[in-house]
Protein backbone atom coordinates (compact mmCIF):
# COMPACT_ATOMS: atom_id res chain seq x y z
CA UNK A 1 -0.84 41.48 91.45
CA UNK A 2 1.19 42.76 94.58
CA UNK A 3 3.23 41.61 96.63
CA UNK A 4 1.80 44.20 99.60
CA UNK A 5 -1.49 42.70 99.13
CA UNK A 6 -2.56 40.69 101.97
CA UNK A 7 -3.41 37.25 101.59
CA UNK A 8 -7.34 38.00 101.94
CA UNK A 9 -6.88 41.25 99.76
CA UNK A 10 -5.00 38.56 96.91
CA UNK A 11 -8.31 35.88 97.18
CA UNK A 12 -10.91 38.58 96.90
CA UNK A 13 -8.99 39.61 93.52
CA UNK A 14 -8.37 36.78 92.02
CA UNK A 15 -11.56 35.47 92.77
CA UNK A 16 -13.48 38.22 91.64
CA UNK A 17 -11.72 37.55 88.25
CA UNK A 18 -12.51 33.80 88.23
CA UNK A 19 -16.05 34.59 87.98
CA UNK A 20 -15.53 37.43 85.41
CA UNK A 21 -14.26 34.30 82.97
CA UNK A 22 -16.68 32.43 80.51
CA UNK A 23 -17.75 29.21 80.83
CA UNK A 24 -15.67 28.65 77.47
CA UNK A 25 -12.13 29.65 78.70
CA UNK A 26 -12.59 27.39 81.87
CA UNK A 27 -13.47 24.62 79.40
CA UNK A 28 -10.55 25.96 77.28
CA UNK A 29 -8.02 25.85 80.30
CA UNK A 30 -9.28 22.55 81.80
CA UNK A 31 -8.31 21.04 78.55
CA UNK A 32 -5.26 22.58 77.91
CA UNK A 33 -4.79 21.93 81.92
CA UNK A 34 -5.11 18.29 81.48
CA UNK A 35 -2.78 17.53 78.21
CA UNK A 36 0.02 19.40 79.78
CA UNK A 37 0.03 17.22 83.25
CA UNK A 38 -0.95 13.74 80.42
CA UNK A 39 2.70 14.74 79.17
CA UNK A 40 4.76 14.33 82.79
CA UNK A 41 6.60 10.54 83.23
CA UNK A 42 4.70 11.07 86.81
CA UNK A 43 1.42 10.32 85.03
CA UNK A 44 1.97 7.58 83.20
CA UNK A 45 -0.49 4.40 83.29
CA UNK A 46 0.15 2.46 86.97
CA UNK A 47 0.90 5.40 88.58
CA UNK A 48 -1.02 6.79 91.30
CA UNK A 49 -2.19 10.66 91.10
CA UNK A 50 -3.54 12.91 94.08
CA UNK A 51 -6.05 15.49 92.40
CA UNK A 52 -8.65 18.14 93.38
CA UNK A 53 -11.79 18.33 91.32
CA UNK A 54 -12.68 21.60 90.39
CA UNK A 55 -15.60 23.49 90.98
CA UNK A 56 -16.92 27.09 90.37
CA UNK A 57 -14.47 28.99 88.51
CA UNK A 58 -11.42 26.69 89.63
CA UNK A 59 -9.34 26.02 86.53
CA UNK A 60 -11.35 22.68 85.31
CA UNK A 61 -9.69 19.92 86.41
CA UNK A 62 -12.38 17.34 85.53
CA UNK A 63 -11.19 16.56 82.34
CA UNK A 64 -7.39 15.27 84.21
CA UNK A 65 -9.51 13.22 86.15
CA UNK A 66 -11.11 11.57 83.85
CA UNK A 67 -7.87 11.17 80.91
CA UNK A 68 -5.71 10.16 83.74
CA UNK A 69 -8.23 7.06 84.99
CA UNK A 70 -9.14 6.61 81.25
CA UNK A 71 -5.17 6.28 80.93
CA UNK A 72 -5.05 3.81 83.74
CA UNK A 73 -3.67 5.82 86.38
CA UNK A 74 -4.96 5.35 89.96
CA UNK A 75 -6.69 8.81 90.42
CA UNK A 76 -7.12 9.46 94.62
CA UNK A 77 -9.36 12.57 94.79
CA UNK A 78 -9.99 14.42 98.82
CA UNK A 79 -12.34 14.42 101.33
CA UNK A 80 -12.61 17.39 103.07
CA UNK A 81 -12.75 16.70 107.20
CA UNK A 82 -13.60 18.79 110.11
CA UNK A 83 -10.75 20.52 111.45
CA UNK A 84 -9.11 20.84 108.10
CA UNK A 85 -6.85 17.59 106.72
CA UNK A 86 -8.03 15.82 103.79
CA UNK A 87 -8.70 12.02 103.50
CA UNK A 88 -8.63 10.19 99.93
CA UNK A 89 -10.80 8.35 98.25
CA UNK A 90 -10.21 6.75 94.77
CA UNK A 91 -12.22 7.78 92.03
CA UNK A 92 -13.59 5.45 89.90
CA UNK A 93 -15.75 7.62 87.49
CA UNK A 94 -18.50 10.01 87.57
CA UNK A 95 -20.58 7.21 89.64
CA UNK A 96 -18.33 7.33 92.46
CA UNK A 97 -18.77 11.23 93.40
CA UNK A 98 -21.53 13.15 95.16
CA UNK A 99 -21.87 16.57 95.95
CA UNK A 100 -20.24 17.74 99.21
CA UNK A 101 -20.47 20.79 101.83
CA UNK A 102 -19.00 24.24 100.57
CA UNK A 103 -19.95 22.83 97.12
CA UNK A 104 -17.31 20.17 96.39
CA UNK A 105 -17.71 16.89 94.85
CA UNK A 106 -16.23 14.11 96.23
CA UNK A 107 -15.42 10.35 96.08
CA UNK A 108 -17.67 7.94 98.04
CA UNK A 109 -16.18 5.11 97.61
CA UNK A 110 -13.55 3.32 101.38
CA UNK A 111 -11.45 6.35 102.51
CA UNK A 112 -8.03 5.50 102.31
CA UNK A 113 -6.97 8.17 105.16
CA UNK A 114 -5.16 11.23 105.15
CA UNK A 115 -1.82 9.35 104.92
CA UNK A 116 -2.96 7.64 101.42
CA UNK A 117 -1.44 11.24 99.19
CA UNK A 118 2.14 9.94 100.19
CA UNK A 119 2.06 7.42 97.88
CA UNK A 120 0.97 9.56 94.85
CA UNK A 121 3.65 9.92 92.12
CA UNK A 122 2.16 13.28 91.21
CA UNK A 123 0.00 15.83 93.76
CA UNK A 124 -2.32 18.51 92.09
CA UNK A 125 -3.04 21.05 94.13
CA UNK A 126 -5.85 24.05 93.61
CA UNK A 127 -4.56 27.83 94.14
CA UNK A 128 -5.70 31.06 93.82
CA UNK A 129 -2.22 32.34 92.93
CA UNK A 130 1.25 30.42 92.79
CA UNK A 131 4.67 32.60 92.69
CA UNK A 132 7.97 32.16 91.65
CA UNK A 133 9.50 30.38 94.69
CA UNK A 134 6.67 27.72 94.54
CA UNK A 135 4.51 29.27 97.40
CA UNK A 136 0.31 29.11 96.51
CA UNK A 137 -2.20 31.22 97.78
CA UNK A 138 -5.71 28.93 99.20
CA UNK A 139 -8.63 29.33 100.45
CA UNK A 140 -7.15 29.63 103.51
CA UNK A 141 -7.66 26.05 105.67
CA UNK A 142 -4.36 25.17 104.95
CA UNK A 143 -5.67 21.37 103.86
CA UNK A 144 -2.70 21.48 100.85
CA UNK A 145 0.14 22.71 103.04
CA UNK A 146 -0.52 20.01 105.32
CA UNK A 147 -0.61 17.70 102.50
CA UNK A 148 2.41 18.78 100.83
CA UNK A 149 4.10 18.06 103.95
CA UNK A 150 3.10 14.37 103.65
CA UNK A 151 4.54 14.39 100.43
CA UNK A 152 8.18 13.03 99.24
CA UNK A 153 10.14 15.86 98.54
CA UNK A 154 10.64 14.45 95.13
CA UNK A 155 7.13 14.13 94.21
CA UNK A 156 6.06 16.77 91.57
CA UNK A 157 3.38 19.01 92.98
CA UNK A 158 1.59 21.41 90.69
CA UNK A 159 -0.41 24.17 91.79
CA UNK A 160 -3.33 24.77 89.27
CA UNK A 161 -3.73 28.60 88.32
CA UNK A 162 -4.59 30.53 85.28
CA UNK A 163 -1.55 32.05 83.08
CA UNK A 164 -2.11 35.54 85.20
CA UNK A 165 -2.52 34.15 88.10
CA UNK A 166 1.17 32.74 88.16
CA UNK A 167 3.37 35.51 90.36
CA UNK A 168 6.10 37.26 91.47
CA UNK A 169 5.39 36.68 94.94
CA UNK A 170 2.12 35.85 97.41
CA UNK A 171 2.33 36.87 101.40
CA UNK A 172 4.09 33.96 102.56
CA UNK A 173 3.42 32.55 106.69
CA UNK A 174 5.91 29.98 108.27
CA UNK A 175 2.78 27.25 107.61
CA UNK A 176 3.08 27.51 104.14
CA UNK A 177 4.52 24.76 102.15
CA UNK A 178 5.73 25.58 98.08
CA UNK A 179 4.70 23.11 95.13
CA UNK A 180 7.36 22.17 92.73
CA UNK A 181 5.48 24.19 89.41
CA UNK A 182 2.60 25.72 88.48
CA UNK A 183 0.31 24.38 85.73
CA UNK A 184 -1.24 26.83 83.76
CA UNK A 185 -3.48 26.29 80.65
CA UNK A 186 -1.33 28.77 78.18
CA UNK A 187 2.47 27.57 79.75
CA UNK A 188 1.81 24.20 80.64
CA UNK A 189 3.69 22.91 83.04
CA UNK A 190 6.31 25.63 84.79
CA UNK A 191 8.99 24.46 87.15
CA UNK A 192 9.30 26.91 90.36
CA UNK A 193 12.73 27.95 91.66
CA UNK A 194 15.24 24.87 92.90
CA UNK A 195 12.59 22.75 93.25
């Protein structure tokens, strides 16, 4: 992918190539996905974990949802609001989620507020792309940038890609907020320049 590429001209690649992949390789990756973020100290049972649930041709992160509340971490999934921010609710199984606008799932169980990701140990964030200095191409709300700004700047953030979907470099605007690594199902877990 290129670096000239605007940031609309990146999405409509890469998601033109999500839907080219088989239901079987986003199985595949949401697996691999999920043992390599099981493996971080950040995860570990009593800790608290901000994650998106996939949809579509997102990476699958339904199975980390599920391992990490099986594993008795407190899993705080978002709630997408008008005007962009995201509000948490916790997840509590499959019971606790209903289908959403734009085709998310989310929690319905008390929102905790948009405030509630800064005390996640570990944030999980969707992209589309994620370079080498830890910047992520969205959708293009900017929902995670604000939420990464919540964040502690210790806090490991992940952006969720595929293996060729990790970068040399995405258009970067002064909004935009880098993730620690990238999580990808064939490298695992990748740490991104200094961070």
């Amino acid at each position: 992918m290129n670096s000239v590429l605007t940031k609309s001209d990146l999405r409509r690649r890469v998601l033109a190539a999500r839907r080219e992949r088989s239901a079987r390789e986003r199985a595949a990756a949401g697996a691999a996905i999920r043992d390599a973020v099981l493996a971080l100290p950040a995860a570990a049972p009593g800790a608290t974990a901000a994650v998106y649930y996939a949809v579509g041709s997102e990476p699958d992160t339904r199975p980390l949802v599920a391992a990490l509340a099986e594993r008795g971490v407190r899993v705080l999934l978002p709630i997408f609001l008008d005007g962009g921010d995201l509000d948490w609710a916790e997840y509590t199984g499959p019971e606790s989620l209903a289908a959403a606008g734009h085709g998310l799932v989310e929690p319905t169980g008390p929102r905790l507020g948009v405030d509630a990701v800064r005390g996640a140990d570990v944030l999980v964030c969707p992209a589309l792309a994620v370079d080498a200095a830890g910047y992520r191409l969205g959708r293009g709300a900017g929902c995670y940038d604000r939420v990464l700004s919540l964040v502690d700047a210790r806090t490991p953030t992940l952006g969720v890609v595929y293996d060729d979907e990790l970068v040399d470099s995405v258009p970067v605007e002064a909004h935009d907020r880098p993730v620690r690594a990238a999580v990808t199902p064939g490298r695992g877990v990748v740490p991104l320049a200094d961070r």
